[in-house]
C-alpha atoms as a PDB file:
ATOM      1  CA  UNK A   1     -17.265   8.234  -6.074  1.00  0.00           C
ATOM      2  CA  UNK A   2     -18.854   5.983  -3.761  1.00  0.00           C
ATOM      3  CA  UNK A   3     -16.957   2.136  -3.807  1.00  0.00           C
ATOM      4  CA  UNK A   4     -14.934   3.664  -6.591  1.00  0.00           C
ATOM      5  CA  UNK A   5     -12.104   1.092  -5.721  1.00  0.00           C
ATOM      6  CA  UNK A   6     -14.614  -1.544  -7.391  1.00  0.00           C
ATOM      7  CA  UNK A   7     -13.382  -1.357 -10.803  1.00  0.00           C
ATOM      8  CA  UNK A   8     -10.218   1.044 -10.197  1.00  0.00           C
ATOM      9  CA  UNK A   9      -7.770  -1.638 -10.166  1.00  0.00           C
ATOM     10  CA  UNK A  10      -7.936  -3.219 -13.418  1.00  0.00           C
ATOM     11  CA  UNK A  11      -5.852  -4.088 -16.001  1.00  0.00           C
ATOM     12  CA  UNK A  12      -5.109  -0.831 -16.926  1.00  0.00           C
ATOM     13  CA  UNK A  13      -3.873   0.234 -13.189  1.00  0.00           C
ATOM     14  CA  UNK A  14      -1.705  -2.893 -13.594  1.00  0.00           C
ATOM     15  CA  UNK A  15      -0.069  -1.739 -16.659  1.00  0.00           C
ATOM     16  CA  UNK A  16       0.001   2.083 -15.790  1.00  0.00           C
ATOM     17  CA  UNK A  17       1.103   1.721 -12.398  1.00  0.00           C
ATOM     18  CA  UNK A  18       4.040  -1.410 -12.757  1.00  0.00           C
ATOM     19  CA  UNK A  19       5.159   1.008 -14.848  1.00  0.00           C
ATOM     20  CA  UNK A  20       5.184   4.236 -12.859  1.00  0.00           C
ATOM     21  CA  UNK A  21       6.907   2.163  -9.658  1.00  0.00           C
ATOM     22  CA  UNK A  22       9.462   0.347 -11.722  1.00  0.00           C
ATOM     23  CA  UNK A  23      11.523  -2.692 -10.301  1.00  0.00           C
ATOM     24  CA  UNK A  24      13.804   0.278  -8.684  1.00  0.00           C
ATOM     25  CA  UNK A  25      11.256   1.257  -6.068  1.00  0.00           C
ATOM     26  CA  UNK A  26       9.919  -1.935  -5.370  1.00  0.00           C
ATOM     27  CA  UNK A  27      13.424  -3.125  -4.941  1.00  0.00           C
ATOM     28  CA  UNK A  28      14.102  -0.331  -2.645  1.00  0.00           C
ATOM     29  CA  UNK A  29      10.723  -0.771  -0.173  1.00  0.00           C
ATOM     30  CA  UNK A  30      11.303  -4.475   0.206  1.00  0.00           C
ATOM     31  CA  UNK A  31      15.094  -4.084   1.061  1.00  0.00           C
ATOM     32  CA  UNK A  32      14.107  -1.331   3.941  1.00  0.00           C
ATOM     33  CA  UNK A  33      10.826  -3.952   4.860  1.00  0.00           C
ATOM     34  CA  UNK A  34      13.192  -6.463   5.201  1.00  0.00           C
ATOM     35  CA  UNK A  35      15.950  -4.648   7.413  1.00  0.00           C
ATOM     36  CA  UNK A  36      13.056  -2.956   9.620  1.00  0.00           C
ATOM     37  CA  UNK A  37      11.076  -5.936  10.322  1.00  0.00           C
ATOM     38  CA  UNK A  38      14.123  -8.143  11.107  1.00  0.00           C
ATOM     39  CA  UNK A  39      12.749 -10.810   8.270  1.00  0.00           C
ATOM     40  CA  UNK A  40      14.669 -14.107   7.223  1.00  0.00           C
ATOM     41  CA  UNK A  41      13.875 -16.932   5.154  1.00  0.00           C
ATOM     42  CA  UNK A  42      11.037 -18.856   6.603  1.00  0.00           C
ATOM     43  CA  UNK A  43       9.489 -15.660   8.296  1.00  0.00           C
ATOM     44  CA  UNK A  44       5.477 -15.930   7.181  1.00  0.00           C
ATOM     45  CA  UNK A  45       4.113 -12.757   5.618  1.00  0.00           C
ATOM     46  CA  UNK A  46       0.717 -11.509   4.981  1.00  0.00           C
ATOM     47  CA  UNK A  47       0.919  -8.671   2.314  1.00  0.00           C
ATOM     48  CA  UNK A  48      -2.630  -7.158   2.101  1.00  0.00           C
ATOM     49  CA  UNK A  49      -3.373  -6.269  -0.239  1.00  0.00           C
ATOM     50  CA  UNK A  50      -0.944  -7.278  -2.252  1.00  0.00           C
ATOM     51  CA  UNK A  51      -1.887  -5.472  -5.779  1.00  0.00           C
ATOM     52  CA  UNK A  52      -0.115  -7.206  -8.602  1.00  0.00           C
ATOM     53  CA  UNK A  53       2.282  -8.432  -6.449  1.00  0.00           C
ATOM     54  CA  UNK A  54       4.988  -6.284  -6.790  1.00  0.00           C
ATOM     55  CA  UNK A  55       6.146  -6.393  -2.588  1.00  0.00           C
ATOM     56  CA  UNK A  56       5.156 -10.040  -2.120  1.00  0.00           C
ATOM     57  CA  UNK A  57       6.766 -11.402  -5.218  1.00  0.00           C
ATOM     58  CA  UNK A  58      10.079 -10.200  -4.262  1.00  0.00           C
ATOM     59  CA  UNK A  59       9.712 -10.857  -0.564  1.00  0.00           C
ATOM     60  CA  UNK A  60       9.345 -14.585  -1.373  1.00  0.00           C
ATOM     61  CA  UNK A  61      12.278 -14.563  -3.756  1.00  0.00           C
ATOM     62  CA  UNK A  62      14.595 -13.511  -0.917  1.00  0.00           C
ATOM     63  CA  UNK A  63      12.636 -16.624   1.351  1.00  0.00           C
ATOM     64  CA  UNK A  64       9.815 -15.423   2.989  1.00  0.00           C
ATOM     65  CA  UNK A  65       6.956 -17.679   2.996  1.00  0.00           C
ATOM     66  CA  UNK A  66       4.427 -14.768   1.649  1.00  0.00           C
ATOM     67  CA  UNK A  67       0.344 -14.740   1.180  1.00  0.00           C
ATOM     68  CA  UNK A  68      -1.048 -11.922  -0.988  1.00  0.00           C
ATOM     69  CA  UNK A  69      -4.472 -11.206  -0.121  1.00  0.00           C
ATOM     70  CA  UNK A  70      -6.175  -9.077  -2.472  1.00  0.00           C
ATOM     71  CA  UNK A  71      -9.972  -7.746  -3.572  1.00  0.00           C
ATOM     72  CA  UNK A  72      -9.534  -7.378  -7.273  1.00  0.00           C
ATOM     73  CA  UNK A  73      -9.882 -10.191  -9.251  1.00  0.00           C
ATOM     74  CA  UNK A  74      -7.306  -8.761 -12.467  1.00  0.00           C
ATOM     75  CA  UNK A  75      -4.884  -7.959  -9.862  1.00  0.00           C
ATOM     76  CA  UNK A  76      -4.937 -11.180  -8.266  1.00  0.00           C
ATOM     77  CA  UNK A  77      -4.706 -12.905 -11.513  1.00  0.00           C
ATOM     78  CA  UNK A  78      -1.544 -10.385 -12.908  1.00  0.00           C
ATOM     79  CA  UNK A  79       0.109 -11.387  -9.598  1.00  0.00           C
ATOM     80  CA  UNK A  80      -0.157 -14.836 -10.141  1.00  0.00           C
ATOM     81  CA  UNK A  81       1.098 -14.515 -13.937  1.00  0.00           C
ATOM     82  CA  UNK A  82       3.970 -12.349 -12.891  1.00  0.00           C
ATOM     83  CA  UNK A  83       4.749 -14.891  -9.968  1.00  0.00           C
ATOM     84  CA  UNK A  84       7.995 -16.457 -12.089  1.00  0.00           C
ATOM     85  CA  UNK A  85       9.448 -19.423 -11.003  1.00  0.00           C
ATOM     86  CA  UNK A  86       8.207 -18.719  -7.055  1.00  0.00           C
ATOM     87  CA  UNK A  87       6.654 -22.133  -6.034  1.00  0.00           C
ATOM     88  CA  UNK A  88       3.494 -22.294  -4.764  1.00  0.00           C
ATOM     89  CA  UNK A  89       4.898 -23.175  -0.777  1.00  0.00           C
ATOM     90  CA  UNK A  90       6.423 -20.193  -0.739  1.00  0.00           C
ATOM     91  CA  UNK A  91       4.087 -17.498  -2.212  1.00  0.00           C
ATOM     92  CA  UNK A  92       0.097 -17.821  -2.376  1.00  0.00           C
ATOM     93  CA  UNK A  93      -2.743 -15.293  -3.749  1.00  0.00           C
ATOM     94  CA  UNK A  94      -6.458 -15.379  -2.525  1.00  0.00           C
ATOM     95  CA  UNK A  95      -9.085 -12.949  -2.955  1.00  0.00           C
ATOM     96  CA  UNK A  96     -10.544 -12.022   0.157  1.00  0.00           C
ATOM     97  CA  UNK A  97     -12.228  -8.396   1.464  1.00  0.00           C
ATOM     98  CA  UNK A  98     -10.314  -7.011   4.126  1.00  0.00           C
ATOM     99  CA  UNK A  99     -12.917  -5.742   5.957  1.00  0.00           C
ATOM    100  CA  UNK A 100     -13.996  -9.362   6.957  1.00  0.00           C
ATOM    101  CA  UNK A 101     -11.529 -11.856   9.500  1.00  0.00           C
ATOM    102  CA  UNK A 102      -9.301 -14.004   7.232  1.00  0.00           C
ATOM    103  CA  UNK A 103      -9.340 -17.714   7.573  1.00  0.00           C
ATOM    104  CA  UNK A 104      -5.458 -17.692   8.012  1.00  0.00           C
ATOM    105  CA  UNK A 105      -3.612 -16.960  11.061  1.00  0.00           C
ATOM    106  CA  UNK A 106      -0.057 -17.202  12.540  1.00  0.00           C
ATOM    107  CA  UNK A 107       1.844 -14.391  10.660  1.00  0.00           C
ATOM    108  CA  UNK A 108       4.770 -12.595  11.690  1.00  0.00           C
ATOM    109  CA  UNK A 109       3.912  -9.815   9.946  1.00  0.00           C
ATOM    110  CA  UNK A 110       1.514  -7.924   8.395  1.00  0.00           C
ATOM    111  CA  UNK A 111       2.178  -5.432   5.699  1.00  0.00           C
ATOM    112  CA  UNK A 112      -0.491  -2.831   4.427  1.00  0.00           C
ATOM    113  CA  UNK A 113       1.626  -0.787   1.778  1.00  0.00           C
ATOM    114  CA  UNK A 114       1.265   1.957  -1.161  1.00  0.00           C
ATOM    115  CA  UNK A 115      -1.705   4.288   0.555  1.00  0.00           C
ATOM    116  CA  UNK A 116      -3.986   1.210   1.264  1.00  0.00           C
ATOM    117  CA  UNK A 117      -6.041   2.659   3.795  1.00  0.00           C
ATOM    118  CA  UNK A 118      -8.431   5.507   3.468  1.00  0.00           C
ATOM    119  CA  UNK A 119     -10.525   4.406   0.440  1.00  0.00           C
ATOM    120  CA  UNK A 120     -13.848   4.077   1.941  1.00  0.00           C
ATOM    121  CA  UNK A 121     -14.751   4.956   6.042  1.00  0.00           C
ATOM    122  CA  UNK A 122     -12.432   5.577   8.914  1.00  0.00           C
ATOM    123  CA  UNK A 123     -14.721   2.261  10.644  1.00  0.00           C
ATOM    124  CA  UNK A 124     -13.875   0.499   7.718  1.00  0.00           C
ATOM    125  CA  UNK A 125     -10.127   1.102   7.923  1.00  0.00           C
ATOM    126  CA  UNK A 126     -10.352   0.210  11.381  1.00  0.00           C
ATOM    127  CA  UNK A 127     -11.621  -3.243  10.149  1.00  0.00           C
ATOM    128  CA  UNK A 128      -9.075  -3.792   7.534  1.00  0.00           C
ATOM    129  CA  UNK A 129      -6.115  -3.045  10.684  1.00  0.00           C
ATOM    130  CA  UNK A 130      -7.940  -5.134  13.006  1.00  0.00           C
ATOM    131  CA  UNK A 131      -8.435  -8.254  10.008  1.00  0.00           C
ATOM    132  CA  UNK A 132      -4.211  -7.540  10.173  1.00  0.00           C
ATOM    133  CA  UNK A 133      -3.845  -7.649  13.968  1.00  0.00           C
ATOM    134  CA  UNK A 134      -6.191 -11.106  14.247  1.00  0.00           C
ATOM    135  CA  UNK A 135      -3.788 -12.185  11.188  1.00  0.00           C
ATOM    136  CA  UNK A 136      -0.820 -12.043  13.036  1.00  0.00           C
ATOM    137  CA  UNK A 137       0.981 -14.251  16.209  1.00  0.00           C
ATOM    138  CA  UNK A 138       0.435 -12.714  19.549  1.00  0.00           C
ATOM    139  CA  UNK A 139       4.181 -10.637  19.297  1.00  0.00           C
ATOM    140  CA  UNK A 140       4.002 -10.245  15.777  1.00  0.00           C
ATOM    141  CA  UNK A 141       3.856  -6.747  13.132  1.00  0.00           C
ATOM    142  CA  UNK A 142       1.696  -4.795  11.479  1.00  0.00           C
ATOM    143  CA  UNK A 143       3.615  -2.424   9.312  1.00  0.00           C
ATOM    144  CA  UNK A 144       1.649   0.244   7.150  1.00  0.00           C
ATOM    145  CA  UNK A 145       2.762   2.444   4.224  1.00  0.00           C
ATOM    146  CA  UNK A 146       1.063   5.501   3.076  1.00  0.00           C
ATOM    147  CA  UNK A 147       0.543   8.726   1.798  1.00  0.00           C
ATOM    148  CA  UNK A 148       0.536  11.718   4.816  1.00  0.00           C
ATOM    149  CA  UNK A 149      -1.641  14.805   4.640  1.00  0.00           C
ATOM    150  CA  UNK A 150       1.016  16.922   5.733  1.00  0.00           C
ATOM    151  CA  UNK A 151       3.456  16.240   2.804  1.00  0.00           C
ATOM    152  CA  UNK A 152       0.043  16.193   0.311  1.00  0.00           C
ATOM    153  CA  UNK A 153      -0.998  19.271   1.287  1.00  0.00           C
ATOM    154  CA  UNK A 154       2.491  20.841   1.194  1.00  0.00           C
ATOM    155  CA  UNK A 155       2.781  19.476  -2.482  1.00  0.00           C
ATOM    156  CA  UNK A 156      -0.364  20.714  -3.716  1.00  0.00           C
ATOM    157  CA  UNK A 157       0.260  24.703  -2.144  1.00  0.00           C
ATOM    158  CA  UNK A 158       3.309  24.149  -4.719  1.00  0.00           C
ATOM    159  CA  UNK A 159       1.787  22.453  -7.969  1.00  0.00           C
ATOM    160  CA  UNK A 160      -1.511  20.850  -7.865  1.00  0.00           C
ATOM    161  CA  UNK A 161      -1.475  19.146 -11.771  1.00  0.00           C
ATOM    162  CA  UNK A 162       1.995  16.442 -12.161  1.00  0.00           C
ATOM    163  CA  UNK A 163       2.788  14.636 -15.313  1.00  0.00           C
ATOM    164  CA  UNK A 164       5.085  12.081 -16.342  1.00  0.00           C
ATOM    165  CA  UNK A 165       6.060   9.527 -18.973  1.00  0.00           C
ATOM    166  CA  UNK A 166       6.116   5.901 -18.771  1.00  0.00           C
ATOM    167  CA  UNK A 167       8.638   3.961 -20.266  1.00  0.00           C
ATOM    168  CA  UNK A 168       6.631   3.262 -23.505  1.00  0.00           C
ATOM    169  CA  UNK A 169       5.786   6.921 -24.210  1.00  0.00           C
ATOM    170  CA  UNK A 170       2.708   7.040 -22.477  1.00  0.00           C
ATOM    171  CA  UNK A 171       1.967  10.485 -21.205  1.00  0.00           C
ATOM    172  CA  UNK A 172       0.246  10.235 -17.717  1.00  0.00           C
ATOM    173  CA  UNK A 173      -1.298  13.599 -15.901  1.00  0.00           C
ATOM    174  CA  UNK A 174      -3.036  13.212 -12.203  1.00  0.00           C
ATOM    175  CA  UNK A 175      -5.290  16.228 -11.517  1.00  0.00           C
ATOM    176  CA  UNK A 176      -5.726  16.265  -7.802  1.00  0.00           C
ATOM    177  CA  UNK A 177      -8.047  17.887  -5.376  1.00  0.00           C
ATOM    178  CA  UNK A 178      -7.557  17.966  -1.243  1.00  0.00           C
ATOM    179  CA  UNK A 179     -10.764  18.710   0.443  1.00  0.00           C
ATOM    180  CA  UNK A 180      -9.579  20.049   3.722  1.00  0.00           C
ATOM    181  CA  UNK A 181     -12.933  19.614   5.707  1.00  0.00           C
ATOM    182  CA  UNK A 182     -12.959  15.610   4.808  1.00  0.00           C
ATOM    183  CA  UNK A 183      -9.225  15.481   4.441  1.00  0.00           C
ATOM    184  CA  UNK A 184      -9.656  13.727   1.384  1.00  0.00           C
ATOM    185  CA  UNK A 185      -7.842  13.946  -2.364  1.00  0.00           C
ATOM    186  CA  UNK A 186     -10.343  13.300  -4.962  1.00  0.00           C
ATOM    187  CA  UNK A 187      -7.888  12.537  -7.872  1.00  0.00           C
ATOM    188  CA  UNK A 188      -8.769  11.747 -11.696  1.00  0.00           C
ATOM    189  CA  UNK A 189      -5.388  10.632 -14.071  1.00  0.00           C
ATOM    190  CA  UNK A 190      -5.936  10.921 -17.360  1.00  0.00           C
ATOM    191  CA  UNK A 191      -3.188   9.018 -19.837  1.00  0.00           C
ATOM    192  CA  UNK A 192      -2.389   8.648 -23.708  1.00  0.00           C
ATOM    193  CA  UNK A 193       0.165   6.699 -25.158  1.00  0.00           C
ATOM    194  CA  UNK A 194       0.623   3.698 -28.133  1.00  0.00           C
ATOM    195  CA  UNK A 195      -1.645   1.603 -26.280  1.00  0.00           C
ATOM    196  CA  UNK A 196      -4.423   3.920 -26.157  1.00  0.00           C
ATOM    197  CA  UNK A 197      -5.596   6.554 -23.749  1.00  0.00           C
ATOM    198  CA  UNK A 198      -8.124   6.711 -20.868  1.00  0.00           C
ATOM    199  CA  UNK A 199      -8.984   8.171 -17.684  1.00  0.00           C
ATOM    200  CA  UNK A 200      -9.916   6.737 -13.869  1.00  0.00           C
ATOM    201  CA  UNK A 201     -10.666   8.650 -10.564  1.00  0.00           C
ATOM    202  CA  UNK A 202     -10.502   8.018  -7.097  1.00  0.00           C
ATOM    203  CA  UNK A 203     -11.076   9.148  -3.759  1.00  0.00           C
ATOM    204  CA  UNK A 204      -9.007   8.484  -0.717  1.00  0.00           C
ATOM    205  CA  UNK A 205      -8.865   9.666   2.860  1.00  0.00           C
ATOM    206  CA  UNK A 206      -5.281  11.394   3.683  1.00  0.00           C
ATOM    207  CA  UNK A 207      -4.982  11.027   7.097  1.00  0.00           C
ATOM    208  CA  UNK A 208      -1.730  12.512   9.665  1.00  0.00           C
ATOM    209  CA  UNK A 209       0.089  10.553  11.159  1.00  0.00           C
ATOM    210  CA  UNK A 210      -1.686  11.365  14.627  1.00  0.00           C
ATOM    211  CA  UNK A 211      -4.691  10.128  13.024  1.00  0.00           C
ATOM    212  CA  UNK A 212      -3.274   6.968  11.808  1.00  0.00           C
ATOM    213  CA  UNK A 213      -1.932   6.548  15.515  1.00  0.00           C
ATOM    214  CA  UNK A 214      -5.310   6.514  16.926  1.00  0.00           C
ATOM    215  CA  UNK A 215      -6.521   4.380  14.063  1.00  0.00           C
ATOM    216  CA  UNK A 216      -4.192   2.048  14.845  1.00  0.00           C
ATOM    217  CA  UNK A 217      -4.626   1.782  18.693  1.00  0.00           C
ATOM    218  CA  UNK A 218      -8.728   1.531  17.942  1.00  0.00           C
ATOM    219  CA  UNK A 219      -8.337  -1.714  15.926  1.00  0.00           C
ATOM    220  CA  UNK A 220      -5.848  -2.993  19.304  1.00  0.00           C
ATOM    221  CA  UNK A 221      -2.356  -2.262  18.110  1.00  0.00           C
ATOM    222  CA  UNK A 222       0.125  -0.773  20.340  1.00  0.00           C
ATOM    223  CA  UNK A 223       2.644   1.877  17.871  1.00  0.00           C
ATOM    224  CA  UNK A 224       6.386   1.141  17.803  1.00  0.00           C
ATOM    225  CA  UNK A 225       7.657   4.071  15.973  1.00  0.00           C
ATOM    226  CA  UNK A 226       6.904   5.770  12.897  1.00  0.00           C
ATOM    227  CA  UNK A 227       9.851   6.006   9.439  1.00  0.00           C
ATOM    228  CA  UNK A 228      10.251   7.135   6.648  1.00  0.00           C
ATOM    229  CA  UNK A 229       7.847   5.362   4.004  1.00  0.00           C
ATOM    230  CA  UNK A 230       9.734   1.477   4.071  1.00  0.00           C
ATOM    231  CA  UNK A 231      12.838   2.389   5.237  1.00  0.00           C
ATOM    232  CA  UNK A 232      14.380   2.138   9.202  1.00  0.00           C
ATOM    233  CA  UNK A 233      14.988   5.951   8.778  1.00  0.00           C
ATOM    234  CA  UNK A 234      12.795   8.352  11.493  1.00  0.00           C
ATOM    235  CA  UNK A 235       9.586  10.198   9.765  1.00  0.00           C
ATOM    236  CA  UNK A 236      10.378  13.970   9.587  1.00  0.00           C
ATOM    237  CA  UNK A 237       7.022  15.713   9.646  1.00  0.00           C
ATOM    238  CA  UNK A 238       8.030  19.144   8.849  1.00  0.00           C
ATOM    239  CA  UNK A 239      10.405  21.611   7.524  1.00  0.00           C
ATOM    240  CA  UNK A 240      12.297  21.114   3.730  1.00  0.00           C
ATOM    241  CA  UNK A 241      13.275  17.369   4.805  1.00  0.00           C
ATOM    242  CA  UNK A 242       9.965  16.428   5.055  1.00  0.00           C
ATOM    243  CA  UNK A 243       9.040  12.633   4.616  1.00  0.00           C
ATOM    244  CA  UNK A 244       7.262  12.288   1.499  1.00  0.00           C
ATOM    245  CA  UNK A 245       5.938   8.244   2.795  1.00  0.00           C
ATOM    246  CA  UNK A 246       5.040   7.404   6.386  1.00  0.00           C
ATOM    247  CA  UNK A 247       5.779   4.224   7.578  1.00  0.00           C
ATOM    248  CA  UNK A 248       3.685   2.927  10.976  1.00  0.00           C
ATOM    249  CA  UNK A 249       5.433  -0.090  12.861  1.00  0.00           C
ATOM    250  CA  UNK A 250       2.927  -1.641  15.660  1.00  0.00           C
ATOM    251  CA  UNK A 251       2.504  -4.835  17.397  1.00  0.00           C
ATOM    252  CA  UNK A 252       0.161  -6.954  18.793  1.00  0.00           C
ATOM    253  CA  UNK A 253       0.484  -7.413  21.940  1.00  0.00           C
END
C-alpha cells in the first residue's frame, strides 16, 4: 500500500469520518488544545494537516487566527465549504506537502492531530515535525495527537474486527492488522449504508511514545510533557486506565 494516503482522503473519508467524530469530539479536543496551549484570540495557529477542517474551523471561531495546511485537494475544498461565516483574516486553507518547508512562518503553535504521522517513513515523519518546528516562533509549540502502539496492541489482544453505525444508518466495520516487526496496522474499513457502500485501506506506522520522543528531538524539538490525547491530563501508559490518545507537547527552542 505504497503512498496509499494519495487517494485515501476523499470525499468519502469526509463524509464517513465527520460523521464517526461528531461535533462532540471535536468540541472536546479543541477545548483541552485550547486550555493546554494557553491560546487566546489573536494567537496564530498552524493546523497541519488540517483534514476537513474540523480542529481549525472551531479554533478560529473562538479567535485564533488559524492556517490549515493540507495535501488533499477534496479535503481542502470540504474545509473551505464547511468554513461558515469564518472570514478569510481569521482562517486560511492551502495545499501544501508537509514534507517540504512552508512559505509561512511566525506561529505560535503547531498542531499535528488525529494519527497524522506514521503514513509513509520514519525520515519522512521527521520532515513533516521539522516543516512544524521551522513553522513556528523561536519559543513557540508543536503539539501532536496520535494513536499509541501500546493501547493498539492492547485493543487488538481483546477484539481485532469493531463496527459501528453512523448517524444515517451506515454500517461501518474496520478490519485491522498490527504487524509487530514494522509496528505497523494495515487496516481496510469496509461500509454500507443509503448512500452506497465501499471499502478503503491504509497503512500507518504505530509508534510508542518513546519512539515519538526521539522522533521529535531528531527533527530539533525539545519534549515538554506528554497527556492524554488533547487534554492537560498526564498520559497513563499502562494498567486498566490506560490512555487510549497520546498527546506530545514540545518547543522550539
Amino acid at each position: 500500500m505504497a503512498d496509499w494516503w494519495q487517494t485515501f482522503f476523499d470525499m468519502d473519508y469526509c463524509r464517513l469520518w465527520e460523521a464517526a467524530e461528531g461535533p462532540e469530539r471535536t468540541e472536546r479536543e479543541v477545548a483541552g488544545i485550547w486550555s493546554l496551549l494557553a491560546l487566546q484570540p489573536g494567537s496564530r495557529v498552524l493546523d497541519a494537516p488540517c483534514g476537513y477542517g474540523r480542529i481549525a474551523r472551531s479554533l478560529a471561531q473562538r479567535g485564533a487566527v488559524v492556517l490549515g495546511v493540507d495535501l488533499s485537494h477534496d479535503l481542502i475544498e470540504e474545509a473551505e465549504r464547511t468554513r461558515g461565516a469564518v472570514p478569510l483574516e481569521q482562517l486560511r486553507y492551502r495545499r501544501a506537502d508537509l514534507r517540504e518547508p512552508l512559505s509561512e512562518a511566525g506561529f505560535d503553535v503547531a498542531l499535528n492531530i488525529f494519527s497524522s504521522v506514521g503514513y509513509s517513513s520514519e525520515d519522512d515523519d521527521i520532515r513533516v515535525l521539522a516543516t512544524l518546528r521551522a513553522a513556528v516562533r523561536p519559543g513557540g509549540f508543536v503539539f501532536i495527537e496520535t494513536a499509541h502502539r501500546d493501547w493498539v496492541a492492547a485493543a487488538l489482544a481483546h477484539n481485532r474486527d469493531r463496527g459501528w453505525r453512523l448517524p444515517d444508518g451506515t454500517l461501518m466495520l474496520e478490519q485491522p492488522q498490527l504487524d509487530p516487526v514494522s509496528g505497523r496496522i494495515n487496516s481496510t474499513w469496509y461500509w454500507s449504508g443509503p448512500t452506497g457502500a465501499g471499502q478503503k485501506s491504509s497503512s500507518l506506522r504505530i509508534y510508542t511514545a518513546s519512539e515519538l520522543a526521539r522522533l521529535i528531538g531528531a527533527a530539533g524539538l525539545r519534549l515538554l510533557s506528554v497527556h492524554d490525547g488533547c487534554s492537560a491530563a498526564p498520559f497513563v501508559g499502562a494498567g486498566t486506565g490506560m490512555s487510549r490518545r497520546l498527546g506530545l507537547l514540545a518547543v522550539r527552542d
